[in-house]
PDB file of N, CA and C in Angstrom:
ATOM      1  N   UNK A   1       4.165 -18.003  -3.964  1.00  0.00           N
ATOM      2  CA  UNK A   1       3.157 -17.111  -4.501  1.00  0.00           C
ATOM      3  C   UNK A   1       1.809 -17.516  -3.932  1.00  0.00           C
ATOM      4  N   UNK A   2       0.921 -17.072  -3.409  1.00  0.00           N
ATOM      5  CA  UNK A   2      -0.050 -16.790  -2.745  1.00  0.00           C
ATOM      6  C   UNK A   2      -1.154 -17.527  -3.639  1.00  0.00           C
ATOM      7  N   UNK A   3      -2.605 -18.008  -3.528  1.00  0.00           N
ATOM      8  CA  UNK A   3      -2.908 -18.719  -4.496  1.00  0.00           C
ATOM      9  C   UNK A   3      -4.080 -17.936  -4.800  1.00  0.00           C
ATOM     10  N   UNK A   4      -3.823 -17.122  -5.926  1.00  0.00           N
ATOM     11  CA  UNK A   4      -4.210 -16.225  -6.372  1.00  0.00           C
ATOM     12  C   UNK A   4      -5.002 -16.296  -8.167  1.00  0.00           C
ATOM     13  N   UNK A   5      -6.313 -16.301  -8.150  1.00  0.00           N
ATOM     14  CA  UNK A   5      -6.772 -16.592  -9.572  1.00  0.00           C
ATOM     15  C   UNK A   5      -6.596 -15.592 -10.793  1.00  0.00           C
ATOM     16  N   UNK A   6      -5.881 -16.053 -11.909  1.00  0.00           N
ATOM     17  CA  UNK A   6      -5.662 -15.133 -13.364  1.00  0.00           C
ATOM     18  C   UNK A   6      -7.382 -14.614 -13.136  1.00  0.00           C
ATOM     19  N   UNK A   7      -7.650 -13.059 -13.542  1.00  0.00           N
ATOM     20  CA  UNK A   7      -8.433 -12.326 -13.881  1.00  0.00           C
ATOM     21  C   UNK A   7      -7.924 -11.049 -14.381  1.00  0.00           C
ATOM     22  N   UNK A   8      -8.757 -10.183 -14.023  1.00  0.00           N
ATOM     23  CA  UNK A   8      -8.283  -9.403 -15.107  1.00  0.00           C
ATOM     24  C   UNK A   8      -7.763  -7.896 -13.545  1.00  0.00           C
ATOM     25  N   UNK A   9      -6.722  -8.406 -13.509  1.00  0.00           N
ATOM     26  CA  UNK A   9      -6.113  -7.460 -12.146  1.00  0.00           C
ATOM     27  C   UNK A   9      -4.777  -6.178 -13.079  1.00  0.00           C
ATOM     28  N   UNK A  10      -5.194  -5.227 -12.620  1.00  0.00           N
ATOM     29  CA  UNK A  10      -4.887  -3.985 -13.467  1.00  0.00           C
ATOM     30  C   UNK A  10      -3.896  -3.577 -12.673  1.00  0.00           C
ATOM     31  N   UNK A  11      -2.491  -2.625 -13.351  1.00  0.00           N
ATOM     32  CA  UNK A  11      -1.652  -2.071 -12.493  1.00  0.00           C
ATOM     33  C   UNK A  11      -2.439  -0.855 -11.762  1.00  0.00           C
ATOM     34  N   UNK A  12      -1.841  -0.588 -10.391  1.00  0.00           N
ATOM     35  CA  UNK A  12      -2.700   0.347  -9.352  1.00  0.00           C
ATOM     36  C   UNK A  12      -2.085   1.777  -9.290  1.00  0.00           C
ATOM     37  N   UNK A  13      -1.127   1.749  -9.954  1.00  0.00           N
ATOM     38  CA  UNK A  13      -0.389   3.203  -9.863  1.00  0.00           C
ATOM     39  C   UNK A  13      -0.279   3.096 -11.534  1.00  0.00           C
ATOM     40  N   UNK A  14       0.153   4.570 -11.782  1.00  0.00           N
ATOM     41  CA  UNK A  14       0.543   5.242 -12.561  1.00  0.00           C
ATOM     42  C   UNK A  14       2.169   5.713 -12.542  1.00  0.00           C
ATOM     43  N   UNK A  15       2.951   4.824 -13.906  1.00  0.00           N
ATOM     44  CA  UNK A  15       4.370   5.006 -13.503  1.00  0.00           C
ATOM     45  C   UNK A  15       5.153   5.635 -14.644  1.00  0.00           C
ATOM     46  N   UNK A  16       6.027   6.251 -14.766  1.00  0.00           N
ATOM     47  CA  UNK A  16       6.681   7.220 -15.768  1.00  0.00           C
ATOM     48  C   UNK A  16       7.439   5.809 -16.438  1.00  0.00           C
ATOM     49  N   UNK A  17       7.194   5.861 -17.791  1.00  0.00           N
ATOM     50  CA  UNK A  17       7.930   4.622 -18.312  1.00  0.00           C
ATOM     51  C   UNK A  17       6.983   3.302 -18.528  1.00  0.00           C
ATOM     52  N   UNK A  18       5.745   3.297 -18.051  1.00  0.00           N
ATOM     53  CA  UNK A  18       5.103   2.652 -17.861  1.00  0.00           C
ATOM     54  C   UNK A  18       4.743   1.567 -19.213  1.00  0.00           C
ATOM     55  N   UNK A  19       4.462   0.629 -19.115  1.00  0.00           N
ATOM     56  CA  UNK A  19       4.179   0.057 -20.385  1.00  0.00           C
ATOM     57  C   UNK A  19       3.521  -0.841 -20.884  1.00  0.00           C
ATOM     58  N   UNK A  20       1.744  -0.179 -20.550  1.00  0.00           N
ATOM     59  CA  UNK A  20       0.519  -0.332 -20.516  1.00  0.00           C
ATOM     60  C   UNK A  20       0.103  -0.596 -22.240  1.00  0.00           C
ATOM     61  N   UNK A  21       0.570   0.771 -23.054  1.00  0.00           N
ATOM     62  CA  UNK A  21      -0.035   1.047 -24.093  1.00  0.00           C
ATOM     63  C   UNK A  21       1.001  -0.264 -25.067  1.00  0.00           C
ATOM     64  N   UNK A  22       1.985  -0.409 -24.830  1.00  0.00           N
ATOM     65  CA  UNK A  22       2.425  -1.028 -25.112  1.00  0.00           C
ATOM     66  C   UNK A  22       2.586  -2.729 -25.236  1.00  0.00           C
ATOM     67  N   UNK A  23       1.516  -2.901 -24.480  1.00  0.00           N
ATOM     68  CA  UNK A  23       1.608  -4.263 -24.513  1.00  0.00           C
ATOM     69  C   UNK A  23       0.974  -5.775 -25.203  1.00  0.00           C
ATOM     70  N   UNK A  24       0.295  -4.660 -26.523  1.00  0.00           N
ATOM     71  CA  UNK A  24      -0.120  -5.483 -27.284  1.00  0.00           C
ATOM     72  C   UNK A  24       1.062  -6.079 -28.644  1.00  0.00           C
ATOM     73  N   UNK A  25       2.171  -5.121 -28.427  1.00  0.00           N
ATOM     74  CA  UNK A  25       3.279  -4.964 -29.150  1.00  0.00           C
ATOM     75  C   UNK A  25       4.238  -5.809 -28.289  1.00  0.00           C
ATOM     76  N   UNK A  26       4.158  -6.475 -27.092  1.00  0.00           N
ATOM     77  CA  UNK A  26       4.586  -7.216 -26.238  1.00  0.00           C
ATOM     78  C   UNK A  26       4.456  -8.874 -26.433  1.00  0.00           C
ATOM     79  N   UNK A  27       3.163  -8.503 -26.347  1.00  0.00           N
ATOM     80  CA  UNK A  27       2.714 -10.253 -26.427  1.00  0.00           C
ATOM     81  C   UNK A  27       2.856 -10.687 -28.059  1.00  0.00           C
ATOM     82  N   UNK A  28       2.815  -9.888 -29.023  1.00  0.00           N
ATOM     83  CA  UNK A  28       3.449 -10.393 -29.867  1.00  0.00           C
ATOM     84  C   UNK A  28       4.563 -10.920 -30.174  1.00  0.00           C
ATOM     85  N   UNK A  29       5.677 -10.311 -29.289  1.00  0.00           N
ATOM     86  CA  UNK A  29       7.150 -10.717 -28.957  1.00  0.00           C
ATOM     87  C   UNK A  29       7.246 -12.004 -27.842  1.00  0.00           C
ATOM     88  N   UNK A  30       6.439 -12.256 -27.354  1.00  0.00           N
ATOM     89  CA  UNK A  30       6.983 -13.114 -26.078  1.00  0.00           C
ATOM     90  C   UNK A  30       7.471 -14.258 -26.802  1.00  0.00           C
ATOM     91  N   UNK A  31       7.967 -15.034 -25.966  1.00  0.00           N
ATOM     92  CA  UNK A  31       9.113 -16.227 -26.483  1.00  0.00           C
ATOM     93  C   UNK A  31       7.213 -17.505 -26.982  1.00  0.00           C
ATOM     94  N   UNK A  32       8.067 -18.793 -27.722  1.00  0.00           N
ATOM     95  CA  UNK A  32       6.930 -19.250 -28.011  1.00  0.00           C
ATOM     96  C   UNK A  32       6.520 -20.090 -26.866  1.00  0.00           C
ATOM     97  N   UNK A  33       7.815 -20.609 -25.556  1.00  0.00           N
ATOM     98  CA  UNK A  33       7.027 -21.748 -25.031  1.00  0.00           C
ATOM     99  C   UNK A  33       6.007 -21.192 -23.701  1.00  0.00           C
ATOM    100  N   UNK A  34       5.567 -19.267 -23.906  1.00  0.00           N
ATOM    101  CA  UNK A  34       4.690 -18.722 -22.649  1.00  0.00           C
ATOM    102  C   UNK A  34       3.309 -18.996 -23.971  1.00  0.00           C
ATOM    103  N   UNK A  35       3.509 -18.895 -24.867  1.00  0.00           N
ATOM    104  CA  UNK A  35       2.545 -19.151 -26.039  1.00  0.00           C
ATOM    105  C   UNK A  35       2.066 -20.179 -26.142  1.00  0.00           C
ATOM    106  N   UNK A  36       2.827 -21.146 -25.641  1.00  0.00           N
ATOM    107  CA  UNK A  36       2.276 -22.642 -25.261  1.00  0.00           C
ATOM    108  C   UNK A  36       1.998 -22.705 -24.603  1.00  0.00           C
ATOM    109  N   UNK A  37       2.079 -22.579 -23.653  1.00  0.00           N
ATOM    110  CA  UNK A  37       1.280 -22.778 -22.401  1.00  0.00           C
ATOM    111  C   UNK A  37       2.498 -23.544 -21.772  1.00  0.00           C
ATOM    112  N   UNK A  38       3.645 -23.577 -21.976  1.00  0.00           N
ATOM    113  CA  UNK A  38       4.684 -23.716 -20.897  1.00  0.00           C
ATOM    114  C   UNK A  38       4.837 -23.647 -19.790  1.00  0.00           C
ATOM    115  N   UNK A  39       5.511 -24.362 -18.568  1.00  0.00           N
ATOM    116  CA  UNK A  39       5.855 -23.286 -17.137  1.00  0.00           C
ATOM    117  C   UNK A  39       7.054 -22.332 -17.532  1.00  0.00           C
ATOM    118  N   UNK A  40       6.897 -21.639 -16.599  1.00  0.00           N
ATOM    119  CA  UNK A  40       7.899 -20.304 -16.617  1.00  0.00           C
ATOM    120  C   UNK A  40       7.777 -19.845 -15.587  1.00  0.00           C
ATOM    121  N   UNK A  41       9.474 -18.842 -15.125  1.00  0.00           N
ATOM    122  CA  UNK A  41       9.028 -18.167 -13.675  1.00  0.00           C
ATOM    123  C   UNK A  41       9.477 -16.767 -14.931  1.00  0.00           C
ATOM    124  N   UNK A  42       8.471 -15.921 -14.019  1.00  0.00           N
ATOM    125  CA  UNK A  42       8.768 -14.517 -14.332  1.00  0.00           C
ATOM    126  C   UNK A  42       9.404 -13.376 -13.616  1.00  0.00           C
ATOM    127  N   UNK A  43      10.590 -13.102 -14.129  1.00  0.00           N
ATOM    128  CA  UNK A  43      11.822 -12.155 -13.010  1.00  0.00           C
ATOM    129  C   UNK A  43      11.600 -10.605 -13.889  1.00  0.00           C
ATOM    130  N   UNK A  44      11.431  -9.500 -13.220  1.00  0.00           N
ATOM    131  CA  UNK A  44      11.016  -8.381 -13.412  1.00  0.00           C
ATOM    132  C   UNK A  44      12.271  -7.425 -12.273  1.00  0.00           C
ATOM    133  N   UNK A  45      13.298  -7.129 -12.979  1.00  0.00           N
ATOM    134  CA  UNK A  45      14.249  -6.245 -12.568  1.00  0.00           C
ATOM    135  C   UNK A  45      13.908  -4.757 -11.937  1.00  0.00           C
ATOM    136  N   UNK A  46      13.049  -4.253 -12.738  1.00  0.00           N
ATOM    137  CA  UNK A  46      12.275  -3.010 -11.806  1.00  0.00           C
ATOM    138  C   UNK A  46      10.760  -2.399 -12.657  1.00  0.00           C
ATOM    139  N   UNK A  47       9.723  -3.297 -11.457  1.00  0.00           N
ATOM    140  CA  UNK A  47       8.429  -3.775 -11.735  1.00  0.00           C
ATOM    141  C   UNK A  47       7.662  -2.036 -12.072  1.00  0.00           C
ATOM    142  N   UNK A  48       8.034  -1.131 -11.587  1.00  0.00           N
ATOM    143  CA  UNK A  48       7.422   0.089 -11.598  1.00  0.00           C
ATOM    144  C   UNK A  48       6.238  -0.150 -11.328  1.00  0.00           C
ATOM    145  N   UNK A  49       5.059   0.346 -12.280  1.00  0.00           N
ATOM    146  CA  UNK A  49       3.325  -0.061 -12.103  1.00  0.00           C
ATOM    147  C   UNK A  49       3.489  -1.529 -12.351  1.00  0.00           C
ATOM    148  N   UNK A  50       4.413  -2.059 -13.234  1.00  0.00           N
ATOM    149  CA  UNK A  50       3.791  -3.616 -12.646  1.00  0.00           C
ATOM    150  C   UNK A  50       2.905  -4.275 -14.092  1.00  0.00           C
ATOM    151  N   UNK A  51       3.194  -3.318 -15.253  1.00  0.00           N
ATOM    152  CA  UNK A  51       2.195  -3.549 -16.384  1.00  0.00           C
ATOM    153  C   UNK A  51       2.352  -4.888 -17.287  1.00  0.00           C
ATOM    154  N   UNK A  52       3.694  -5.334 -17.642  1.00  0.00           N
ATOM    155  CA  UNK A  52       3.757  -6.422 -18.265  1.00  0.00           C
ATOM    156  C   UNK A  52       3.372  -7.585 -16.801  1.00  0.00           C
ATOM    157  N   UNK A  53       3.817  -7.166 -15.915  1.00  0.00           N
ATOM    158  CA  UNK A  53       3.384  -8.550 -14.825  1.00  0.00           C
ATOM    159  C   UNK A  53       2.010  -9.210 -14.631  1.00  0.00           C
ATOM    160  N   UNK A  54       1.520  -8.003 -14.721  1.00  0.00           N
ATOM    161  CA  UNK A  54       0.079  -7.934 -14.102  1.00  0.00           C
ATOM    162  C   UNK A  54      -0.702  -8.624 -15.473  1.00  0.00           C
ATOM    163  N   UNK A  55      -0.338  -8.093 -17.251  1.00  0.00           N
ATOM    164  CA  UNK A  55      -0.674  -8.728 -18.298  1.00  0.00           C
ATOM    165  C   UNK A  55      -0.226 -10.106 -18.167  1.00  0.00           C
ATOM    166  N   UNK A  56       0.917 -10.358 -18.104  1.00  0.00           N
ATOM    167  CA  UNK A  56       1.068 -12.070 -17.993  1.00  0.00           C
ATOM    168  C   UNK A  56       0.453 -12.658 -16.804  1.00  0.00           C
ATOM    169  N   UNK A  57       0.111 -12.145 -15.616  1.00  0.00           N
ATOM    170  CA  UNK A  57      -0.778 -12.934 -15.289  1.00  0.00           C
ATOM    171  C   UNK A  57      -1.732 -13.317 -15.348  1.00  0.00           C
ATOM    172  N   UNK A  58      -2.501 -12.275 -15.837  1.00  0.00           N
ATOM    173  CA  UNK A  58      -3.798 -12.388 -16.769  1.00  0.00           C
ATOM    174  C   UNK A  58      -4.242 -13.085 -17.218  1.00  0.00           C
ATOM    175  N   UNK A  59      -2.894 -13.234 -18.651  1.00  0.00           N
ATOM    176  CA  UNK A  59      -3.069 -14.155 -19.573  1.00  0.00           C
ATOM    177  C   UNK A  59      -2.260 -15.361 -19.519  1.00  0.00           C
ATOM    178  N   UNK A  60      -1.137 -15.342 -18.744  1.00  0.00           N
ATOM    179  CA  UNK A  60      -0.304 -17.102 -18.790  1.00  0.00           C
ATOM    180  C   UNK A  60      -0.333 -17.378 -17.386  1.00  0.00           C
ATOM    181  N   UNK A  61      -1.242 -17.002 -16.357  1.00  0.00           N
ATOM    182  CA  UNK A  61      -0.536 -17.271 -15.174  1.00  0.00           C
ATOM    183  C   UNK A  61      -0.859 -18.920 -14.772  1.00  0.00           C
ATOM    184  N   UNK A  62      -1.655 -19.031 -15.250  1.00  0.00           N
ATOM    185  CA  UNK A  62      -1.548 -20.624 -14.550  1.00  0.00           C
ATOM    186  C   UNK A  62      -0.307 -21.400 -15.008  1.00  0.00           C
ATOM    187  N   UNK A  63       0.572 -20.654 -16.241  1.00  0.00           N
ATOM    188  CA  UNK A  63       1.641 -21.308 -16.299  1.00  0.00           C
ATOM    189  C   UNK A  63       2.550 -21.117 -15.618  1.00  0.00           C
ATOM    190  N   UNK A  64       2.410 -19.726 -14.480  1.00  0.00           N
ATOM    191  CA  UNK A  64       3.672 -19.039 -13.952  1.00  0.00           C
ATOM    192  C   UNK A  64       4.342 -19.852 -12.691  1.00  0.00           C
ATOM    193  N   UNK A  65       5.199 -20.436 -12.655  1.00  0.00           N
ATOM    194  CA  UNK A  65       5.802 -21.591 -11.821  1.00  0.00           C
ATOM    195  C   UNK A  65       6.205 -20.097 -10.305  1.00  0.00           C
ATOM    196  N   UNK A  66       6.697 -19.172 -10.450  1.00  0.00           N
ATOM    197  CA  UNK A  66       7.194 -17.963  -9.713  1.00  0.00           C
ATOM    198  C   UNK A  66       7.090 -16.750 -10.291  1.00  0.00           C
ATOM    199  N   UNK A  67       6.972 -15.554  -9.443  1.00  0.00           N
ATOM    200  CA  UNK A  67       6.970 -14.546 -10.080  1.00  0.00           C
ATOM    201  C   UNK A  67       7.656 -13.605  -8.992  1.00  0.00           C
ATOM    202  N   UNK A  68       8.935 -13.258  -9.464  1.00  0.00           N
ATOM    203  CA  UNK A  68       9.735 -12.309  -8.978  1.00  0.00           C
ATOM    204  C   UNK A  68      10.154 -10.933  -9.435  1.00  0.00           C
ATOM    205  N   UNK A  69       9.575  -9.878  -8.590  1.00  0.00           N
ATOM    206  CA  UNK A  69      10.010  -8.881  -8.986  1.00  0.00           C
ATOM    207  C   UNK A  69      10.768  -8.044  -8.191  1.00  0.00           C
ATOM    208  N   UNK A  70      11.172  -6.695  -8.470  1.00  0.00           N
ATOM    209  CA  UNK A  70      12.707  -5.794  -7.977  1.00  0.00           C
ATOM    210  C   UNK A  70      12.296  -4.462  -8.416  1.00  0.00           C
ATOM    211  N   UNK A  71      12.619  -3.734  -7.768  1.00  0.00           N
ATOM    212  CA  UNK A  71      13.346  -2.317  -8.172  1.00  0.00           C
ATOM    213  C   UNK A  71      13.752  -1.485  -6.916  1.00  0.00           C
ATOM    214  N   UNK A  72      14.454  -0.667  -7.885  1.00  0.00           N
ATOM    215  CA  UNK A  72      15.443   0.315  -6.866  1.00  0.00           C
ATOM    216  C   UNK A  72      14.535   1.127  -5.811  1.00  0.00           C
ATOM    217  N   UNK A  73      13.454   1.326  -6.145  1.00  0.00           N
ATOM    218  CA  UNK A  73      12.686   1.822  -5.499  1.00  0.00           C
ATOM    219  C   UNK A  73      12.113   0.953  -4.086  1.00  0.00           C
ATOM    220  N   UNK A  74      12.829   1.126  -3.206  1.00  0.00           N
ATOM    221  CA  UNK A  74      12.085   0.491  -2.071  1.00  0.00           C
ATOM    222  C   UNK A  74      11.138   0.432  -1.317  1.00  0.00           C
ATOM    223  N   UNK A  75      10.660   1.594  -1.193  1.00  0.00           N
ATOM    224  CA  UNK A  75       8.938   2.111  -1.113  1.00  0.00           C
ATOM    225  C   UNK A  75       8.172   1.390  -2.108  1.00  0.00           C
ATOM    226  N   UNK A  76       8.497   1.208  -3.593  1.00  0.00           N
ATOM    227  CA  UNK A  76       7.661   0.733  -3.801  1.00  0.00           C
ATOM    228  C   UNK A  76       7.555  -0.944  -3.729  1.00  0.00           C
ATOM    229  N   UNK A  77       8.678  -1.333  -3.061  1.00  0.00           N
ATOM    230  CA  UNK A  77       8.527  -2.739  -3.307  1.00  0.00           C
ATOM    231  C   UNK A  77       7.650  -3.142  -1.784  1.00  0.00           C
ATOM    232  N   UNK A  78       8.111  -1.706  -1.024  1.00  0.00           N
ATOM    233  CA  UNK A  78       7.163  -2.020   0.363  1.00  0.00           C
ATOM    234  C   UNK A  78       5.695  -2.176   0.028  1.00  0.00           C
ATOM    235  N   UNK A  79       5.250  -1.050  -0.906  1.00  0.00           N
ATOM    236  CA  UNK A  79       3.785  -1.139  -1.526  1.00  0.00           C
ATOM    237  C   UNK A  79       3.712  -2.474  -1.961  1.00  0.00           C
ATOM    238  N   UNK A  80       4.100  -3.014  -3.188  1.00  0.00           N
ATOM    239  CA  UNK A  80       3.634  -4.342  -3.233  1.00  0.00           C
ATOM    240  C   UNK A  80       3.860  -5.700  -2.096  1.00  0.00           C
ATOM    241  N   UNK A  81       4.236  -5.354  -1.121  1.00  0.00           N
ATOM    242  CA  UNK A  81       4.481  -5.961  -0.002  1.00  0.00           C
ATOM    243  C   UNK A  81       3.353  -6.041   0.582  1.00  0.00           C
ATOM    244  N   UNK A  82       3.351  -4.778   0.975  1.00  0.00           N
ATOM    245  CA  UNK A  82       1.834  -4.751   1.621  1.00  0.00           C
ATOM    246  C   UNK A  82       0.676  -4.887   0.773  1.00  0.00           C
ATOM    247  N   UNK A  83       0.281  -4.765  -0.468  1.00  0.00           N
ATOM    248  CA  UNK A  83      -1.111  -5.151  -1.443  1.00  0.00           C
ATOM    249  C   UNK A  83      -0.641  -6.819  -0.973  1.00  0.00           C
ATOM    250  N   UNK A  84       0.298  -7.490  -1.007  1.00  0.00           N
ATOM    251  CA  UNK A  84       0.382  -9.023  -0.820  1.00  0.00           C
ATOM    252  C   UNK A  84      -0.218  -9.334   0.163  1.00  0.00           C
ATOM    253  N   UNK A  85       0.433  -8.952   1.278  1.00  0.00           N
ATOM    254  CA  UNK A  85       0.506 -10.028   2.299  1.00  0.00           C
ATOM    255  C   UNK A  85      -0.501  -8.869   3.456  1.00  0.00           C
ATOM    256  N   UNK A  86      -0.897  -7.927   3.099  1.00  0.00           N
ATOM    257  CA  UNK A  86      -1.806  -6.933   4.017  1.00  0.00           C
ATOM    258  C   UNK A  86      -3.056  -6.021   3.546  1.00  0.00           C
ATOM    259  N   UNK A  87      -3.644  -6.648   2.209  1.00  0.00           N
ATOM    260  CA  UNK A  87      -4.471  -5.647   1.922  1.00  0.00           C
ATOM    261  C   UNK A  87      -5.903  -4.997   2.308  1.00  0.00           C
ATOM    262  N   UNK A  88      -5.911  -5.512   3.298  1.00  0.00           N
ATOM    263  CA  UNK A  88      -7.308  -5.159   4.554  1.00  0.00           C
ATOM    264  C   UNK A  88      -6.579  -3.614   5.547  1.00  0.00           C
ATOM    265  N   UNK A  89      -5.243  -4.192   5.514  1.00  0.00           N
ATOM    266  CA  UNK A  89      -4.775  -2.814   6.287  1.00  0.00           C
ATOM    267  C   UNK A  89      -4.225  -2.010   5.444  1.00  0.00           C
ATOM    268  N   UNK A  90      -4.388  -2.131   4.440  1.00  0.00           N
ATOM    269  CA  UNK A  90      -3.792  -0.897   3.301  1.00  0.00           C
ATOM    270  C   UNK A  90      -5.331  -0.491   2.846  1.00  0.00           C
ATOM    271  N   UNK A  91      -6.368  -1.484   2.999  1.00  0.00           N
ATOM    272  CA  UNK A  91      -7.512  -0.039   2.408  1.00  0.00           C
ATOM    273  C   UNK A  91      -8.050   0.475   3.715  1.00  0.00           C
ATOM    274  N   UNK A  92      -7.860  -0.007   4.867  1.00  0.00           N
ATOM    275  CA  UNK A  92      -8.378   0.346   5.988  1.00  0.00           C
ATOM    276  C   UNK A  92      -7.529   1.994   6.020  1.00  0.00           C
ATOM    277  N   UNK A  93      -6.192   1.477   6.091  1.00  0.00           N
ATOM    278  CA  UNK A  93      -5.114   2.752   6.448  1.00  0.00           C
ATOM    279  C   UNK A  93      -5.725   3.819   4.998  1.00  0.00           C
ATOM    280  N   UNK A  94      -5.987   3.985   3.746  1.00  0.00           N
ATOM    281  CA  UNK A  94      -6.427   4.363   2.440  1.00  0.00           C
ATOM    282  C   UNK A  94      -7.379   5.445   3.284  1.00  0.00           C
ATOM    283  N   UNK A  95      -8.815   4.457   3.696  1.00  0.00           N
ATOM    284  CA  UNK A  95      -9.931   4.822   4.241  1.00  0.00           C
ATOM    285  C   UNK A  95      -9.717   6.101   5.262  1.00  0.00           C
ATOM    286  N   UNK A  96      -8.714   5.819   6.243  1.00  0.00           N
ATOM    287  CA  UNK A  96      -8.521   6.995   7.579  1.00  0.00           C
ATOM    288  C   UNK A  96      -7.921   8.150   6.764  1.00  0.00           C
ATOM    289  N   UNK A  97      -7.045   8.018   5.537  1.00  0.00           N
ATOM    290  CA  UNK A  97      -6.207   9.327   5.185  1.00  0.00           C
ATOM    291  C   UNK A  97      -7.561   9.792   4.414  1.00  0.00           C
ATOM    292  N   UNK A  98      -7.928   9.273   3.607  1.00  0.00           N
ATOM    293  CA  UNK A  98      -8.875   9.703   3.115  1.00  0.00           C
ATOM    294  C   UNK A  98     -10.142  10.834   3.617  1.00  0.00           C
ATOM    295  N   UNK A  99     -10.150   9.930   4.987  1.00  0.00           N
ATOM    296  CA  UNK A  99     -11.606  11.076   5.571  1.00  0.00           C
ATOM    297  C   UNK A  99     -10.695  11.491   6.780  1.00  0.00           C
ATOM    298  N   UNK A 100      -9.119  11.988   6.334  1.00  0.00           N
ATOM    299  CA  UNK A 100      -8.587  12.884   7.239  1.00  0.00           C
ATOM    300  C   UNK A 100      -8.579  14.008   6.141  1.00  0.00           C
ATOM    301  N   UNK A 101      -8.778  13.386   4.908  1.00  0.00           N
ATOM    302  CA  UNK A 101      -7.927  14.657   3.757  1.00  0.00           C
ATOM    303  C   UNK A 101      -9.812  15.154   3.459  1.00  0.00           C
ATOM    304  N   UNK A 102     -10.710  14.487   3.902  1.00  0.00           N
ATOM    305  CA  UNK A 102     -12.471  15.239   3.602  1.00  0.00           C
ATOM    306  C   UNK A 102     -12.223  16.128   4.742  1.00  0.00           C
ATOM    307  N   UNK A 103     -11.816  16.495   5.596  1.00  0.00           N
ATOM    308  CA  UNK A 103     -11.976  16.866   6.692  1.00  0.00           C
ATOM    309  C   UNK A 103     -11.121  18.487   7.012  1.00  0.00           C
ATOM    310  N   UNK A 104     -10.292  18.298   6.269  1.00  0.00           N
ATOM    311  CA  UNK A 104      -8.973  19.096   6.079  1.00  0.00           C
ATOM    312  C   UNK A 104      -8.993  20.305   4.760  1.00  0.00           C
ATOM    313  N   UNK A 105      -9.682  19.848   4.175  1.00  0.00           N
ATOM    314  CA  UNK A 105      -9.808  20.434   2.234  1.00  0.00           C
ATOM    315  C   UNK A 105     -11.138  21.162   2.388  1.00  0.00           C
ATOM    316  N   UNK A 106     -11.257  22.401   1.894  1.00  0.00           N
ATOM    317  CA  UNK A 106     -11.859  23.151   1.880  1.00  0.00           C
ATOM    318  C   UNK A 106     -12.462  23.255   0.023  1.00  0.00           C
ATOM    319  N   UNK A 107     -13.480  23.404   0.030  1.00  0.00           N
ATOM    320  CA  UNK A 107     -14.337  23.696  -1.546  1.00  0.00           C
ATOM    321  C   UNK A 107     -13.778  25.331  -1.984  1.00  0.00           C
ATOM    322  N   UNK A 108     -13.462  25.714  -3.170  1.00  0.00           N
ATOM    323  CA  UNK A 108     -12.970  26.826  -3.711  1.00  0.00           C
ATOM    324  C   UNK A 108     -14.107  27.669  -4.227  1.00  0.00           C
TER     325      UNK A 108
END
């Protein structure tokens, strides 16, 4: 894992299922030794937006020994691939579609 500081880093998409609103009803449930301040690795079967991940890192990550996530969706695991390990060329590439789509779109 990349050495990356707990702040306050927000999921970047919007995902059906998502479970944002939910996660104050979360951290009430978590086990007690992330409550302690335990190590822990965190495994995420299919991360979607990424909402409980992105909350525990927030809030326990200096305890997080690993953080692994999955889903069926392979595009999107390419997306978080690239926010990792490329995010100068993902806002650069952002930037060109962007003032291809000012360029293209007409005012109504």
């Amino acid at each position: 894992m990349p050495d990356i500081t707990p702040s306050t880093i927000k999921p970047f998409l919007k995902w059906a299922g998502g479970k944002t609103q939910l996660l104050p009803d979360i951290d009430k449930r978590l086990p007690r030794f992330i409550k302690e301040h335990e190590k822990f690795n965190y495994v995420e079967p299919f991360v979607g937006s990424g909402a409980v991940m992105f909350f525990l890192f927030n809030k326990y990550g200096k305890n997080m020994n690993k953080i692994i996530i999955n889903d069926l969706n392979k595009r999107l695991i390419y997306l978080y691939e690239t926010v990792l390990h490329n995010p100068t060329d993902l806002v650069e590439r952002m930037s060109e579609i962007n003032i291809h789509y000012k360029k293209t779109t007409h005012a109504i």
